[in-house]
Protein backbone atom coordinates (compact mmCIF):
# COMPACT_ATOMS: atom_id res chain seq x y z
CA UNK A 1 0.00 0.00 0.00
CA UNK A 2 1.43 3.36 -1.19
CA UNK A 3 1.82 6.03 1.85
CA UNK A 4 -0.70 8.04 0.46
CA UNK A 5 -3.53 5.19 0.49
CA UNK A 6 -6.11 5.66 3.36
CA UNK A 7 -5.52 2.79 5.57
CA UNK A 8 -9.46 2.40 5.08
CA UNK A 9 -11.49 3.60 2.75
CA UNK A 10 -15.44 4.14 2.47
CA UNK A 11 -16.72 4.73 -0.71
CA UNK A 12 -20.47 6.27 -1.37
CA UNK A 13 -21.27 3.22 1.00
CA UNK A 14 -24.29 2.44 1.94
CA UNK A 15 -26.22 -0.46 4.15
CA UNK A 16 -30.23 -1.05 5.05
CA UNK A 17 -31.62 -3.87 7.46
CA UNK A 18 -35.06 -4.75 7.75
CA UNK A 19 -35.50 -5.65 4.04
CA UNK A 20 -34.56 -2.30 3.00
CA UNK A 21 -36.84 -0.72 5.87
CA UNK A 22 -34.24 0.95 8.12
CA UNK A 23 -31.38 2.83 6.03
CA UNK A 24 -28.11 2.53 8.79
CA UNK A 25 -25.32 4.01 6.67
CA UNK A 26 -26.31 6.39 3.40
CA UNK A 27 -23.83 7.30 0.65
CA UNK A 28 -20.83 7.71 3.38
CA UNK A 29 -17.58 8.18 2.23
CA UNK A 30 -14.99 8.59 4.49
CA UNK A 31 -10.71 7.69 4.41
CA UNK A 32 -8.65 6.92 7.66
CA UNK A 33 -5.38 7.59 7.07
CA UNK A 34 -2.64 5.61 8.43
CA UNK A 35 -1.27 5.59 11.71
CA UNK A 36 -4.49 8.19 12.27
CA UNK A 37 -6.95 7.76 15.48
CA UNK A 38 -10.35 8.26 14.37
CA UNK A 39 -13.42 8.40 16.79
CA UNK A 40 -16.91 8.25 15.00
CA UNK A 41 -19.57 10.02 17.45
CA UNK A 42 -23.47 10.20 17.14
CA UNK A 43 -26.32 8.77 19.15
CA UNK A 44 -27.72 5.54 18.92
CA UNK A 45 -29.09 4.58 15.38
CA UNK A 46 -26.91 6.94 13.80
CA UNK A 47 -24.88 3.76 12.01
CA UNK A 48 -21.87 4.73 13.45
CA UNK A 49 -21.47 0.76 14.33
CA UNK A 50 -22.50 -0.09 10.81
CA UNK A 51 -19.78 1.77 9.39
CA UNK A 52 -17.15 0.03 12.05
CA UNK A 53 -18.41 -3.30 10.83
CA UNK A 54 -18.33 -2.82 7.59
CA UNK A 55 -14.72 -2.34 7.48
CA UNK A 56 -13.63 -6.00 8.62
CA UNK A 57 -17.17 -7.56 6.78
CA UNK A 58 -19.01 -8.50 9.68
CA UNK A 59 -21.41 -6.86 7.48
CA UNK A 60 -21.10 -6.23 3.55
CA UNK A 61 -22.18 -3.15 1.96
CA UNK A 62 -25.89 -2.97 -0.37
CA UNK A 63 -23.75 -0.17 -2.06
CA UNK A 64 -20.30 1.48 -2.33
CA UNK A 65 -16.83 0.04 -1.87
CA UNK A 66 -14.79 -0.32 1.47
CA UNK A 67 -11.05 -0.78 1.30
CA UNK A 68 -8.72 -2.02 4.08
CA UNK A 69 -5.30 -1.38 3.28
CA UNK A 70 -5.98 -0.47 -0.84
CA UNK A 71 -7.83 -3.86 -1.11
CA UNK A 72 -11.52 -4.03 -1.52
CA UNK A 73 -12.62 -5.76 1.58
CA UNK A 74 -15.35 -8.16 -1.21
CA UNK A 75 -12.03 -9.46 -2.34
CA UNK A 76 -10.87 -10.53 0.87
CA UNK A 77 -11.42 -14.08 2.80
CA UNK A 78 -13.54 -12.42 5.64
CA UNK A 79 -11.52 -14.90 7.81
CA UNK A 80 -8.62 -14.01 7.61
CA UNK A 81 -9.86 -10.05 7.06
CA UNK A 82 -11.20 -10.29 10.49
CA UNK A 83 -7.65 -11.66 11.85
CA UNK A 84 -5.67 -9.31 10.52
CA UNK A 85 -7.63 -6.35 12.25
CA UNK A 86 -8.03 -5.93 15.97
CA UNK A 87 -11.16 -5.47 17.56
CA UNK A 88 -12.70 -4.65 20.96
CA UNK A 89 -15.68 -4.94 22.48
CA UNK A 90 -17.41 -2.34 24.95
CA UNK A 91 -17.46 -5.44 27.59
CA UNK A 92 -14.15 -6.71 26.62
CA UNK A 93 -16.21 -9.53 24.60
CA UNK A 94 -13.91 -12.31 26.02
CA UNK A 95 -14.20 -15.86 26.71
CA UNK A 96 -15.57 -16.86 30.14
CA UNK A 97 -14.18 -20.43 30.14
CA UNK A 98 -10.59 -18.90 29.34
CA UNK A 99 -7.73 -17.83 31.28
CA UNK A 100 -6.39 -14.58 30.45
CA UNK A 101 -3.37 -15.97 28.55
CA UNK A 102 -5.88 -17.94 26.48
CA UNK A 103 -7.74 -15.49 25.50
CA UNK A 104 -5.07 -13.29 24.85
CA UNK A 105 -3.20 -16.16 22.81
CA UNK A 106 -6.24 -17.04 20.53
CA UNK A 107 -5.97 -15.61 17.51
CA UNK A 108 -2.07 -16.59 17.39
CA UNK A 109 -3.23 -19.69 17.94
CA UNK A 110 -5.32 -20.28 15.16
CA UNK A 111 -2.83 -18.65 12.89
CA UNK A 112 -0.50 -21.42 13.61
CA UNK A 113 1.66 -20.09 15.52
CA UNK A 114 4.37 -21.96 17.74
CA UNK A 115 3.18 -22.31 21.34
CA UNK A 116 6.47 -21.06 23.00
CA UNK A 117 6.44 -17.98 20.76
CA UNK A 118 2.00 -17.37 21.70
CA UNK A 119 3.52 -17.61 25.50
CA UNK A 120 6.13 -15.19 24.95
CA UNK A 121 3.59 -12.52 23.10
CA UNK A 122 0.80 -13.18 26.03
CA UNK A 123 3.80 -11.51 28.00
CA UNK A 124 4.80 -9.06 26.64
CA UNK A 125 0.75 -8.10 25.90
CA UNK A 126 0.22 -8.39 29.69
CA UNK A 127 3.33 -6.02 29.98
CA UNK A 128 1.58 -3.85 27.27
CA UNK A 129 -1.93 -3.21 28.86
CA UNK A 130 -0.34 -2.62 32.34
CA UNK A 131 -1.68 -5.41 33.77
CA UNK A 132 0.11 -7.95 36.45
CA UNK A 133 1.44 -11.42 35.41
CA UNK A 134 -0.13 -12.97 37.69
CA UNK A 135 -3.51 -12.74 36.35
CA UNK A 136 -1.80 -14.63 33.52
CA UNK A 137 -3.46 -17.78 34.43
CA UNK A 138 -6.69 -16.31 35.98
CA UNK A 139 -10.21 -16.54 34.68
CA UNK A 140 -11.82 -13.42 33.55
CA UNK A 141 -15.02 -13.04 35.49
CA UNK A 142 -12.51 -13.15 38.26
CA UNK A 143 -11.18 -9.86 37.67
CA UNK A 144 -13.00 -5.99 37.09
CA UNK A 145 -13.76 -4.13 34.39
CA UNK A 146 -11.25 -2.08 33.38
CA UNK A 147 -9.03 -5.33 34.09
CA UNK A 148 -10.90 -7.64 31.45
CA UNK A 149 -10.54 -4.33 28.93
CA UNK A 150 -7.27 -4.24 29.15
CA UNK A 151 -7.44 -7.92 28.14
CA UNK A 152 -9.60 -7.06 25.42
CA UNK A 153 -7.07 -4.62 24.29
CA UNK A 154 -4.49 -7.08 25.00
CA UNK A 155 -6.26 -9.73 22.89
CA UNK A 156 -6.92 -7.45 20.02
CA UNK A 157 -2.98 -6.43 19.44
CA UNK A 158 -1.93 -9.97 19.62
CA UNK A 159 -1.43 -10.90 15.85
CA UNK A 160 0.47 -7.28 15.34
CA UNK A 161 -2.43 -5.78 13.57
CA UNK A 162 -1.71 -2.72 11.42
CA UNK A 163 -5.87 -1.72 12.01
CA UNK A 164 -7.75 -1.68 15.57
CA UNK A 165 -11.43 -1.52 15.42
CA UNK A 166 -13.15 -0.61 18.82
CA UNK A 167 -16.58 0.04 19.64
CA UNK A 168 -17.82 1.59 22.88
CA UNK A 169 -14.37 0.51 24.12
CA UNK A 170 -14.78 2.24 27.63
CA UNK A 171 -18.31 3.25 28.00
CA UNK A 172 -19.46 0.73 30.76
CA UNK A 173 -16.40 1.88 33.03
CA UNK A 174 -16.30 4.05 35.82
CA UNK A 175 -15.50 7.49 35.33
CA UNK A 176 -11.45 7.27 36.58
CA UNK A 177 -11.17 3.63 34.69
CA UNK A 178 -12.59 4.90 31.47
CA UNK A 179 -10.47 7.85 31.83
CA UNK A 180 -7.00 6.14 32.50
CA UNK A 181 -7.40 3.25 29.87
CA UNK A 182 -8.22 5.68 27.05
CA UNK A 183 -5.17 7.46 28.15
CA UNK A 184 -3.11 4.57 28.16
CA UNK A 185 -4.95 3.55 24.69
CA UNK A 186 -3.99 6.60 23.26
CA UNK A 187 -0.20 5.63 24.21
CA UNK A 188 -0.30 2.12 22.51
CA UNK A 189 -1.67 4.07 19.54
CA UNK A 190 1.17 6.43 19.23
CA UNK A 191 3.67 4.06 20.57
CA UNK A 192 2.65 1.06 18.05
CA UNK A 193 1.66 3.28 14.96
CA UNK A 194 -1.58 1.84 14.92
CA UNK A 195 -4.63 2.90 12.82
CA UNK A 196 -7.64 3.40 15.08
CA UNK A 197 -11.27 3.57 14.77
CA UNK A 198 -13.40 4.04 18.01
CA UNK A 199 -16.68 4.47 18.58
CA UNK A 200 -17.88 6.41 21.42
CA UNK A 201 -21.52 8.46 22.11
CA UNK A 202 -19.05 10.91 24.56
CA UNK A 203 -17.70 13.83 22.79
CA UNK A 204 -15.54 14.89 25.34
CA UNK A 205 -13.90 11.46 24.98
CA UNK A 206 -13.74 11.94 20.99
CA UNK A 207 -12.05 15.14 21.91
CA UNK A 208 -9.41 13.62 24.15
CA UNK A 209 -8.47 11.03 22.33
CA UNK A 210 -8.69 11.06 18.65
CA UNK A 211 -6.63 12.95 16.23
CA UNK A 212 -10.09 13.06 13.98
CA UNK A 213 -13.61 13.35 14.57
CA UNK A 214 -16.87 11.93 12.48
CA UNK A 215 -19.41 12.51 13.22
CA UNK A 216 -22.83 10.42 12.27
CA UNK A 217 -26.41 11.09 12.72
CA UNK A 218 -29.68 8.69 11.03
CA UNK A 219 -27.02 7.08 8.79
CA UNK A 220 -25.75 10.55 7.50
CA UNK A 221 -21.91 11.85 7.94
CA UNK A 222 -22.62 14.79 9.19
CA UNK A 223 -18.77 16.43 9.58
CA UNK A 224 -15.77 15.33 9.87
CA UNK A 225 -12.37 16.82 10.99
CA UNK A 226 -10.35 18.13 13.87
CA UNK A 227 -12.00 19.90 16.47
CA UNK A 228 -10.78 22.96 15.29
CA UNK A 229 -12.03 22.02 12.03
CA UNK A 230 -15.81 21.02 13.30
CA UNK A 231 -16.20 24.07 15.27
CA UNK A 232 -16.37 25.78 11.91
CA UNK A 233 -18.96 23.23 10.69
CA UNK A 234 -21.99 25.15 10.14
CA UNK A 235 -24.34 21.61 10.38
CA UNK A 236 -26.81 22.39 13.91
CA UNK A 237 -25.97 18.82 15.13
CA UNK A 238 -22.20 19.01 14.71
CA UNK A 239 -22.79 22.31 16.32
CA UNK A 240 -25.00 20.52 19.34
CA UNK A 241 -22.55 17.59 20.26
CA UNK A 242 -19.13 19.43 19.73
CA UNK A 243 -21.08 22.10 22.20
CA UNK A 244 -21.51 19.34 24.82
CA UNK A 245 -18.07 19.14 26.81
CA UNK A 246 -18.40 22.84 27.42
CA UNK A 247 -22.07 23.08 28.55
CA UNK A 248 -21.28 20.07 30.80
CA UNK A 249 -18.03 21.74 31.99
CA UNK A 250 -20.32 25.11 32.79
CA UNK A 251 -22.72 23.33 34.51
CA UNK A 252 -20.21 21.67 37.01
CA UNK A 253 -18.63 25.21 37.12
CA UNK A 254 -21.52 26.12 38.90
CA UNK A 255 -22.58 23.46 41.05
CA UNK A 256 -19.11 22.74 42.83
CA UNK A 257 -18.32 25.31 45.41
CA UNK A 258 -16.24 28.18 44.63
CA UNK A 259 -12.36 28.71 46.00
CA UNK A 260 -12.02 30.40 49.29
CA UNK A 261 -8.35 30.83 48.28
């Protein structure tokens, strides 16, 4: 793939489910360029999902063209597609009757790789996400939730993908966890020159975190851009959810109790 090829690109796509009923994505084209962090905002039903799954063919396309890595994803053995790109859950999505090395180690496994070597990456993975080794050989229910994401996260960069997919990745954490794993996130990124493609409903978070925003609404892209970039988007919703962070940020102004100092 040449530099200058988006990492993945949606062409005039579009996708309908209910026999044609409900219209989730319509005429969306969008690139993600390489090594880029892109978070795709909107409320629910605005086929922000849709578009995420698209990209690895958990879903195909009734229109348009998606590309992963210059090749059109149609082309592709969705298998092997789906190996190639990391992917995590909002709840971590992992395997209750596995240990944490086993669920880290699965998708080297089924590539074939040598057992010795899968041990050796479970590791180093552990080592990644900032969590012990001893929860190596513990089962996941057995640990919280910001634990079993960084699992997921774990699990997800096992096979050395170039692409990581993640969808409501820290949503059902508490406040502080969400906040220090999408930190920490946002350091693999960097650190692993990873392309990234989250999906969150929080703004602020899209903010934070990503180095590009989309944003999505009844199946429609909206914007997209910095947030420099959308606060020059003259669309009202754009306007309305880029708004958010700082209304919410003014109305904690004035409930918490002003300095004495």
């Amino acid at each position: 793939m040449s530099s200058t090829e988006p990492a993945i690109a949606y062409q005039h796509v579009s996708k309908s489910f209910a026999r044609g009923q409900t219209k989730a994505v319509d005429d969306v084209s969008l690139a993600v360029a390489p090594g880029e962090f892109l978070a795709i905002v909107g409320g629910s039903g605005s086929g922000k999902t849709t578009l995420l799954r698209l990209a690895n063919r958990l879903i195909v396309p009734d229109s348009g063209t998606v590309r992963v890595l210059d090749k059109d994803v149609q082309s592709l053995d969705p298998i092997e597609l789906r190996r190639s790109i990391g992917y995590v859950f909002q709840n971590g999505g992992l395997f209750p009757h596995m240990t944490v090395a086993q669920n880290i180690g699965i998708t080297p496994r089924l590539l074939g790789d040598d057992p010795q070597k899968i041990s050796t990456r479970v590791d180093e993975l552990i080592d990644l996400v900032r969590l012990d080794r001893s929860y190596r050989d513990r089962m996941t229910q057995q640990m919280s939730g910001g634990q079993r994401q960084r699992v997921g996260v774990a699990r997800a960069l096992a096979a050395n993908p170039k692409i990581v997919l993640m969808d409501e990745p820290f949503g059902a954490l508490d406040p502080l966890t969400r906040d220090a794993l999408g930190e920490d996130y946002k350091q693999l990124h960097r650190k692993l020159g990873l392309t990234t493609v989250m999906i969150t409903h929080d703004m602020a978070e899209a903010v934070l975190l990503a180095d590009r925003i989309a944003v999505m609404e009844k199946g429609h892209l909206r914007g997209q851009g910095t947030a420099a970039q959308l606060s020059r988007n003259d669309d009202e919703y754009v306007s309305q959810l880029l708004g958010t962070p700082r209304r919410q940020a003014e109305r904690l102004q004035a409930l918490l109790p002003k300095s004495t100092s």
